[in-house]
PDB file of N, CA and C in Angstrom:
ATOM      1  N   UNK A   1     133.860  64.160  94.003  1.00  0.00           N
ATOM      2  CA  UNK A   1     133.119  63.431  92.999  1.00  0.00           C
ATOM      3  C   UNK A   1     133.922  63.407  91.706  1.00  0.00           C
ATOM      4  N   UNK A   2     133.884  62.023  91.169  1.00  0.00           N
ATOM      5  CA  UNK A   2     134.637  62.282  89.999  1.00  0.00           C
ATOM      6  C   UNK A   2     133.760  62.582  88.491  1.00  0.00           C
ATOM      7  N   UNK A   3     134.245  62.958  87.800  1.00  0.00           N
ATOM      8  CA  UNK A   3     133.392  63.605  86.657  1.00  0.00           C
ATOM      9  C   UNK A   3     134.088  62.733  85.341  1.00  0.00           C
ATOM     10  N   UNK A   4     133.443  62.161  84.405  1.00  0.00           N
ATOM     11  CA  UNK A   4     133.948  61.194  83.090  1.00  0.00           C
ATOM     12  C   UNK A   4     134.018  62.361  82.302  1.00  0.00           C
ATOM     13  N   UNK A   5     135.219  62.698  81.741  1.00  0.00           N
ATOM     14  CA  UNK A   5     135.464  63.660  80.156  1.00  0.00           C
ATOM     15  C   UNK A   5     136.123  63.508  79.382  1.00  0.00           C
ATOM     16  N   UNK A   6     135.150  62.970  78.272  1.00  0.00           N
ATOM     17  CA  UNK A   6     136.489  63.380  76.661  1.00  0.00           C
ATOM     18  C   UNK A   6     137.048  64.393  76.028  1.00  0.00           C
ATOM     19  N   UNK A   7     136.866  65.485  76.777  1.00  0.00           N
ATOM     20  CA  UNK A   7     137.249  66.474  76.019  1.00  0.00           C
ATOM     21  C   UNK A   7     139.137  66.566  76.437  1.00  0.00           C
ATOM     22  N   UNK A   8     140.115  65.761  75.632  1.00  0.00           N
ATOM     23  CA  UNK A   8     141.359  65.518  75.719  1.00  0.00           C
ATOM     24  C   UNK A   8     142.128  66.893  75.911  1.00  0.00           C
ATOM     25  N   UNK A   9     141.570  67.869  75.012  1.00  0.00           N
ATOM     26  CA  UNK A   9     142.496  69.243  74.318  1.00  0.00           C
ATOM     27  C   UNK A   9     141.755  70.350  75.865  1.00  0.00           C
ATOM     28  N   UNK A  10     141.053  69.703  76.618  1.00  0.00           N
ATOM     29  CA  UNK A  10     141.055  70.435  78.545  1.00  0.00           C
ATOM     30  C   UNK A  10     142.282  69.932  79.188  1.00  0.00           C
ATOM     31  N   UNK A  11     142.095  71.720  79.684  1.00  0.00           N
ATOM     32  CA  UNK A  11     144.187  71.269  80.538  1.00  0.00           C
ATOM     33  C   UNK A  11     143.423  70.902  82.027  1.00  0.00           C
ATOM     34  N   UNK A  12     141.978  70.477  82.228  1.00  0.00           N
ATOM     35  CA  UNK A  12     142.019  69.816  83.410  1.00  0.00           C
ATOM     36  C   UNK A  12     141.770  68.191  83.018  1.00  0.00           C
ATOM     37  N   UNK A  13     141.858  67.842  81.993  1.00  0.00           N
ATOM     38  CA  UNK A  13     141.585  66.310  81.600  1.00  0.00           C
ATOM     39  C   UNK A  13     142.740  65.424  81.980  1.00  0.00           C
ATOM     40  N   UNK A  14     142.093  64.470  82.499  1.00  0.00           N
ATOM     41  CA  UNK A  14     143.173  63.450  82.780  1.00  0.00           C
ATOM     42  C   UNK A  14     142.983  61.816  82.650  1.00  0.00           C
ATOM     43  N   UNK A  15     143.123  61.354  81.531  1.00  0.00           N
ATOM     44  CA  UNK A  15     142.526  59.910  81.763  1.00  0.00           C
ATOM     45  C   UNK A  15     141.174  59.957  81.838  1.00  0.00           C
ATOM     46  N   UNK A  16     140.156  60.461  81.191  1.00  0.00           N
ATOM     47  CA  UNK A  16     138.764  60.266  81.005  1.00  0.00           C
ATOM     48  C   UNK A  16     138.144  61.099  82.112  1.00  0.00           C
ATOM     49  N   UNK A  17     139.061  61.872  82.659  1.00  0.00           N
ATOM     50  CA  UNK A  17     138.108  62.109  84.272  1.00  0.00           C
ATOM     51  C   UNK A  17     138.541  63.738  84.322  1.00  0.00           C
ATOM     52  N   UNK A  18     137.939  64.729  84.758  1.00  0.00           N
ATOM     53  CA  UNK A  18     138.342  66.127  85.016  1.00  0.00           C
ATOM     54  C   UNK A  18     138.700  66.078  86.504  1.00  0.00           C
ATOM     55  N   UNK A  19     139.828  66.740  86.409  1.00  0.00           N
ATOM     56  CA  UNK A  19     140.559  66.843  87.738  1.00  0.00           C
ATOM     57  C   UNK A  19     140.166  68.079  88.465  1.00  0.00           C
ATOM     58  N   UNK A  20     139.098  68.301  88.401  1.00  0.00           N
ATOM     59  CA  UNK A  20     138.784  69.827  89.014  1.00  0.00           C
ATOM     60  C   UNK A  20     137.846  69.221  89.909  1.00  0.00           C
ATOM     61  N   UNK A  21     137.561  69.715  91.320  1.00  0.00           N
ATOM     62  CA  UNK A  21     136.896  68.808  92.659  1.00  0.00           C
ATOM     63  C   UNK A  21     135.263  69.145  91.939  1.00  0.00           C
ATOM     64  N   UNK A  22     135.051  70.221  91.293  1.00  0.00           N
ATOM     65  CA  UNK A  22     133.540  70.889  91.022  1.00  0.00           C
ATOM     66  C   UNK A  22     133.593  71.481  89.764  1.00  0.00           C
ATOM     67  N   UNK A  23     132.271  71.570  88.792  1.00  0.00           N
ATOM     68  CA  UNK A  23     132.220  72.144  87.512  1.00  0.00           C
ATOM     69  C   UNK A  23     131.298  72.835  87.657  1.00  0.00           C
ATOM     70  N   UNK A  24     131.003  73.501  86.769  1.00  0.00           N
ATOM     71  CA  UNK A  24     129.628  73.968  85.995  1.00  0.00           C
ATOM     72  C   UNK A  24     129.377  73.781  84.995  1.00  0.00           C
ATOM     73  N   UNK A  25     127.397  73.336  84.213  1.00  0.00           N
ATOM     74  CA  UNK A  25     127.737  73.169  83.475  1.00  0.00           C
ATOM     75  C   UNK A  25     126.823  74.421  82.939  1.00  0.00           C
ATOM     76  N   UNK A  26     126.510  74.262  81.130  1.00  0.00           N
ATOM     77  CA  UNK A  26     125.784  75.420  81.020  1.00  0.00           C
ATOM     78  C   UNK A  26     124.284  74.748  80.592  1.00  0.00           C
ATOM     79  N   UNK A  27     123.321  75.449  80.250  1.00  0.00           N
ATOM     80  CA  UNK A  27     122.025  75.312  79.982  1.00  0.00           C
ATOM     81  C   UNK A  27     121.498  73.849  78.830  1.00  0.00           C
ATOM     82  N   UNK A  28     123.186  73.368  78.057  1.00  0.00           N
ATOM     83  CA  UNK A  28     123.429  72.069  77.071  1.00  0.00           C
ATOM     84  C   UNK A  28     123.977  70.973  78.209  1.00  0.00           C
ATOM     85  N   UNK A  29     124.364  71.109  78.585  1.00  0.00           N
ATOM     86  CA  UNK A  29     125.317  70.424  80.044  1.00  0.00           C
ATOM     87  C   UNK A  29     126.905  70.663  79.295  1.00  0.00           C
ATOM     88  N   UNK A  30     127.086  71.699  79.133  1.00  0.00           N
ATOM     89  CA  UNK A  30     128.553  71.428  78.098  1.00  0.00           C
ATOM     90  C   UNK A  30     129.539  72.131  79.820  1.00  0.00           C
ATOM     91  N   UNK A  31     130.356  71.659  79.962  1.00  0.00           N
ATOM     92  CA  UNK A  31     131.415  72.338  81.124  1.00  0.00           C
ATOM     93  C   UNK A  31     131.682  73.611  80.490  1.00  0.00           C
ATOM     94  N   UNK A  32     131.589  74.568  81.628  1.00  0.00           N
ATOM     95  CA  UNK A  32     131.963  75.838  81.691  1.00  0.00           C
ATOM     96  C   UNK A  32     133.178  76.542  82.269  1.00  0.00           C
ATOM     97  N   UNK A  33     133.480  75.135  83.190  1.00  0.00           N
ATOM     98  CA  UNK A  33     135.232  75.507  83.629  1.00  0.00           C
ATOM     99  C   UNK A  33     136.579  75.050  82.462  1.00  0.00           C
ATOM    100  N   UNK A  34     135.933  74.578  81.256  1.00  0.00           N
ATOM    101  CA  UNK A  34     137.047  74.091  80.195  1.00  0.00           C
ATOM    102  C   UNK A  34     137.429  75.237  80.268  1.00  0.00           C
ATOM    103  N   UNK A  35     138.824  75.191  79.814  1.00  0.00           N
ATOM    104  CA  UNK A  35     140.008  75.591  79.416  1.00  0.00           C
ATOM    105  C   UNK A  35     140.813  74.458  78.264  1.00  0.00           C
ATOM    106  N   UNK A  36     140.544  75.438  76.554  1.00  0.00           N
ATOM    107  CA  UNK A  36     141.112  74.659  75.877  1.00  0.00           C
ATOM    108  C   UNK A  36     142.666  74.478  75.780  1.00  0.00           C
ATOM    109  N   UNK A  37     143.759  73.598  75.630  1.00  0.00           N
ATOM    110  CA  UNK A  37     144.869  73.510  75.575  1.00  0.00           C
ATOM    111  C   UNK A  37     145.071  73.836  73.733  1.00  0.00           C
ATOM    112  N   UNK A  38     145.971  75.048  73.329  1.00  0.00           N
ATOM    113  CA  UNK A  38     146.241  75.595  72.123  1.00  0.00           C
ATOM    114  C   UNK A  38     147.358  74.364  71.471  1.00  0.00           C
ATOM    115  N   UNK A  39     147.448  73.851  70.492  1.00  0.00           N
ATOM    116  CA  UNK A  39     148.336  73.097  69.892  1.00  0.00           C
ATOM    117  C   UNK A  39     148.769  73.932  68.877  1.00  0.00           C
ATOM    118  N   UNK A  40     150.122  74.222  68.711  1.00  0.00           N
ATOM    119  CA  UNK A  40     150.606  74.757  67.506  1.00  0.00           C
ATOM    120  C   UNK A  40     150.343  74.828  65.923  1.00  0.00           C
ATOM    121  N   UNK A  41     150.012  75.393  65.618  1.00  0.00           N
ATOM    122  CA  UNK A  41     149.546  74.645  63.697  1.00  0.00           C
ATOM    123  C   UNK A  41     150.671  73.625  62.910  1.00  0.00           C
ATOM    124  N   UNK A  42     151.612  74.142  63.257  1.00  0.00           N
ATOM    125  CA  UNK A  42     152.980  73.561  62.453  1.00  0.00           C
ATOM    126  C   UNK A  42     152.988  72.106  63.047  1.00  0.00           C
ATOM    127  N   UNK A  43     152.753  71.760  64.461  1.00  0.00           N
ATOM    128  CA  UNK A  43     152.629  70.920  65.096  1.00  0.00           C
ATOM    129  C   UNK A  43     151.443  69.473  64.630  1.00  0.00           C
ATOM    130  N   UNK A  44     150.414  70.469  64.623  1.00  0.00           N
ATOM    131  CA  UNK A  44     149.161  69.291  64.631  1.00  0.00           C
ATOM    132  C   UNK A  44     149.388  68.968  63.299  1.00  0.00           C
ATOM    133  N   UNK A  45     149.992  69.912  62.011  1.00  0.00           N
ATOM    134  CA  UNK A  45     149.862  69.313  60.689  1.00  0.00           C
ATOM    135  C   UNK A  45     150.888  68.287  60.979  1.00  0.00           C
ATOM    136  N   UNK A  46     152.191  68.353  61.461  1.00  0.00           N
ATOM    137  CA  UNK A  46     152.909  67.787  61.104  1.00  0.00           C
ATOM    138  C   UNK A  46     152.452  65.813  61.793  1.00  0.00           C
ATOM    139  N   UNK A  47     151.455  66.485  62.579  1.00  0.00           N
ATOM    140  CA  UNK A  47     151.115  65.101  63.713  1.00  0.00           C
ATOM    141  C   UNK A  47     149.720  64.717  62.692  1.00  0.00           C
ATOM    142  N   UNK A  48     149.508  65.449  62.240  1.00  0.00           N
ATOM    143  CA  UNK A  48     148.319  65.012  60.886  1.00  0.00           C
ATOM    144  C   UNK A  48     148.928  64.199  60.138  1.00  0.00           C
ATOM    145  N   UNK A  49     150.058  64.508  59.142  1.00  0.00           N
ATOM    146  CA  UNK A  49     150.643  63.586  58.143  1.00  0.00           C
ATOM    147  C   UNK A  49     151.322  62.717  58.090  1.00  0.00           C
ATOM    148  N   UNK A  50     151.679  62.716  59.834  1.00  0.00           N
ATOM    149  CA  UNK A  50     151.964  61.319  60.310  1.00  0.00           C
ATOM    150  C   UNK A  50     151.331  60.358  60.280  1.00  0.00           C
ATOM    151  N   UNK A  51     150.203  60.436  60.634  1.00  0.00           N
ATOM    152  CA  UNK A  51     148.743  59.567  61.165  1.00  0.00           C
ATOM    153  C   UNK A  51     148.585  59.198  60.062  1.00  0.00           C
ATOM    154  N   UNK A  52     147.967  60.304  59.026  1.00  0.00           N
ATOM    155  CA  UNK A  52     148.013  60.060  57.491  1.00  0.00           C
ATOM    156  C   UNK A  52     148.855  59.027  56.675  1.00  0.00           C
ATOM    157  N   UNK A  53     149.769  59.280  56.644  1.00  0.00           N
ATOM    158  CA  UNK A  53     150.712  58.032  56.508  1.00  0.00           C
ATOM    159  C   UNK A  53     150.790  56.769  57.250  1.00  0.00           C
ATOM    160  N   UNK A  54     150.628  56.592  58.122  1.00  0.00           N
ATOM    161  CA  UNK A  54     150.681  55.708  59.152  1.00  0.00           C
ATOM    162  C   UNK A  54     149.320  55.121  58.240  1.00  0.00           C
ATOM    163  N   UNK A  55     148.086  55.611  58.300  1.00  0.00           N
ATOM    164  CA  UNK A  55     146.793  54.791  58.256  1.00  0.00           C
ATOM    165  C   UNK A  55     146.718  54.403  56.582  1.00  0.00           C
ATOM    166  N   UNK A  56     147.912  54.987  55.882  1.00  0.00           N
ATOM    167  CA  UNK A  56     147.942  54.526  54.693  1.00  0.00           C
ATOM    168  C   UNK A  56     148.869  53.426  54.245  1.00  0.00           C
ATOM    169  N   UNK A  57     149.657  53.018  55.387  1.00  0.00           N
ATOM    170  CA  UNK A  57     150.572  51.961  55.567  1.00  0.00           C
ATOM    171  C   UNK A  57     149.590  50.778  55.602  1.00  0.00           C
ATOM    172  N   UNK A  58     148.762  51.137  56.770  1.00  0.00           N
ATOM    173  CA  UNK A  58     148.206  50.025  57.217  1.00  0.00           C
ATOM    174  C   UNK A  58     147.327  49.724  56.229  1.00  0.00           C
ATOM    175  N   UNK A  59     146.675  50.467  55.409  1.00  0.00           N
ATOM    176  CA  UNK A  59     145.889  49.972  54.282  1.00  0.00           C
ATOM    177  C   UNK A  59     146.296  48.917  53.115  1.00  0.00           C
ATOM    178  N   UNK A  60     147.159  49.376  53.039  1.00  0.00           N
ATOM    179  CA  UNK A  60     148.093  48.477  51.856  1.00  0.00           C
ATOM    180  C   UNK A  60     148.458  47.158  52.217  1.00  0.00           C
ATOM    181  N   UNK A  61     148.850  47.264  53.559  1.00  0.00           N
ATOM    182  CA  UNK A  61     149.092  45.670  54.134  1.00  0.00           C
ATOM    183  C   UNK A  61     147.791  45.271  54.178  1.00  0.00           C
ATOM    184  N   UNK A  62     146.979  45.552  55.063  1.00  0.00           N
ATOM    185  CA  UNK A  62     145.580  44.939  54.627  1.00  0.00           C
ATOM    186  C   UNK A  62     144.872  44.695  53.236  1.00  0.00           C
ATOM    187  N   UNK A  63     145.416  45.368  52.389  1.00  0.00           N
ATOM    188  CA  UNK A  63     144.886  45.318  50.866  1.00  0.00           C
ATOM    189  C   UNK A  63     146.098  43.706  50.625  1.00  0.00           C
ATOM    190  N   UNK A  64     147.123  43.767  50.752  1.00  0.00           N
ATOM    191  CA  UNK A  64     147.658  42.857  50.196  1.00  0.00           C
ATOM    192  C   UNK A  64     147.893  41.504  51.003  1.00  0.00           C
ATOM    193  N   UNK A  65     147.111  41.752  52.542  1.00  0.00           N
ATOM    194  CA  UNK A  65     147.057  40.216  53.303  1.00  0.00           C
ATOM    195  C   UNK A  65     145.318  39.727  52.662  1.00  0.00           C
ATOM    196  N   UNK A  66     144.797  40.624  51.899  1.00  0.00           N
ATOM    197  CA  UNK A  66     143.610  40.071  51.205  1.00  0.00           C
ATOM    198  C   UNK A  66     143.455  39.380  50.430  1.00  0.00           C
ATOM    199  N   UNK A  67     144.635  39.727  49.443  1.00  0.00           N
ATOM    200  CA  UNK A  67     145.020  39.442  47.990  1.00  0.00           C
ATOM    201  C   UNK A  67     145.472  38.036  48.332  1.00  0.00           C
ATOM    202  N   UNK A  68     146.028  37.660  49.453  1.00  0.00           N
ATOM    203  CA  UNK A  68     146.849  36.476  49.849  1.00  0.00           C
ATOM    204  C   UNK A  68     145.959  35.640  50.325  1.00  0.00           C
ATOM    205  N   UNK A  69     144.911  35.904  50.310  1.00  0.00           N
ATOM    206  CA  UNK A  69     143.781  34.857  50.957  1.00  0.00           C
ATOM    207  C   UNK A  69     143.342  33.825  50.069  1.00  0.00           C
TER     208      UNK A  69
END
């Protein structure tokens, strides 16, 4: 049976779906076989202020394809 999951940062996640044949869940329905995947700190900031930047790029072009209207 396949199972739908967003939980991305599970090292059984794959494409929306848990790759484990069977779960459990608990008394919330939350899965009890997760296993979170640890991301480095140095890592996620540095993948933070990327994004950060990135979504502040895109603002400005959108601020100034406005201005052009």
């Amino acid at each position: 049976m396949r199972v739908m999951c967003e939980n991305q940062f599970c090292v059984y996640w794959s494409e929306n779906t848990c790759t484990l044949r069977k779960i459990s869940l608990d008394a919330v329905g939350a899965c009890t076989d997760c296993i979170h995947v640890e991301v480095p700190k140095d890592l996620l900031a540095q993948k933070r202020q990327e994004l950060l930047s990135e979504l502040r790029e895109r603002e400005a072009r959108w601020g100034e394809e406005a201005l052009g209207l």
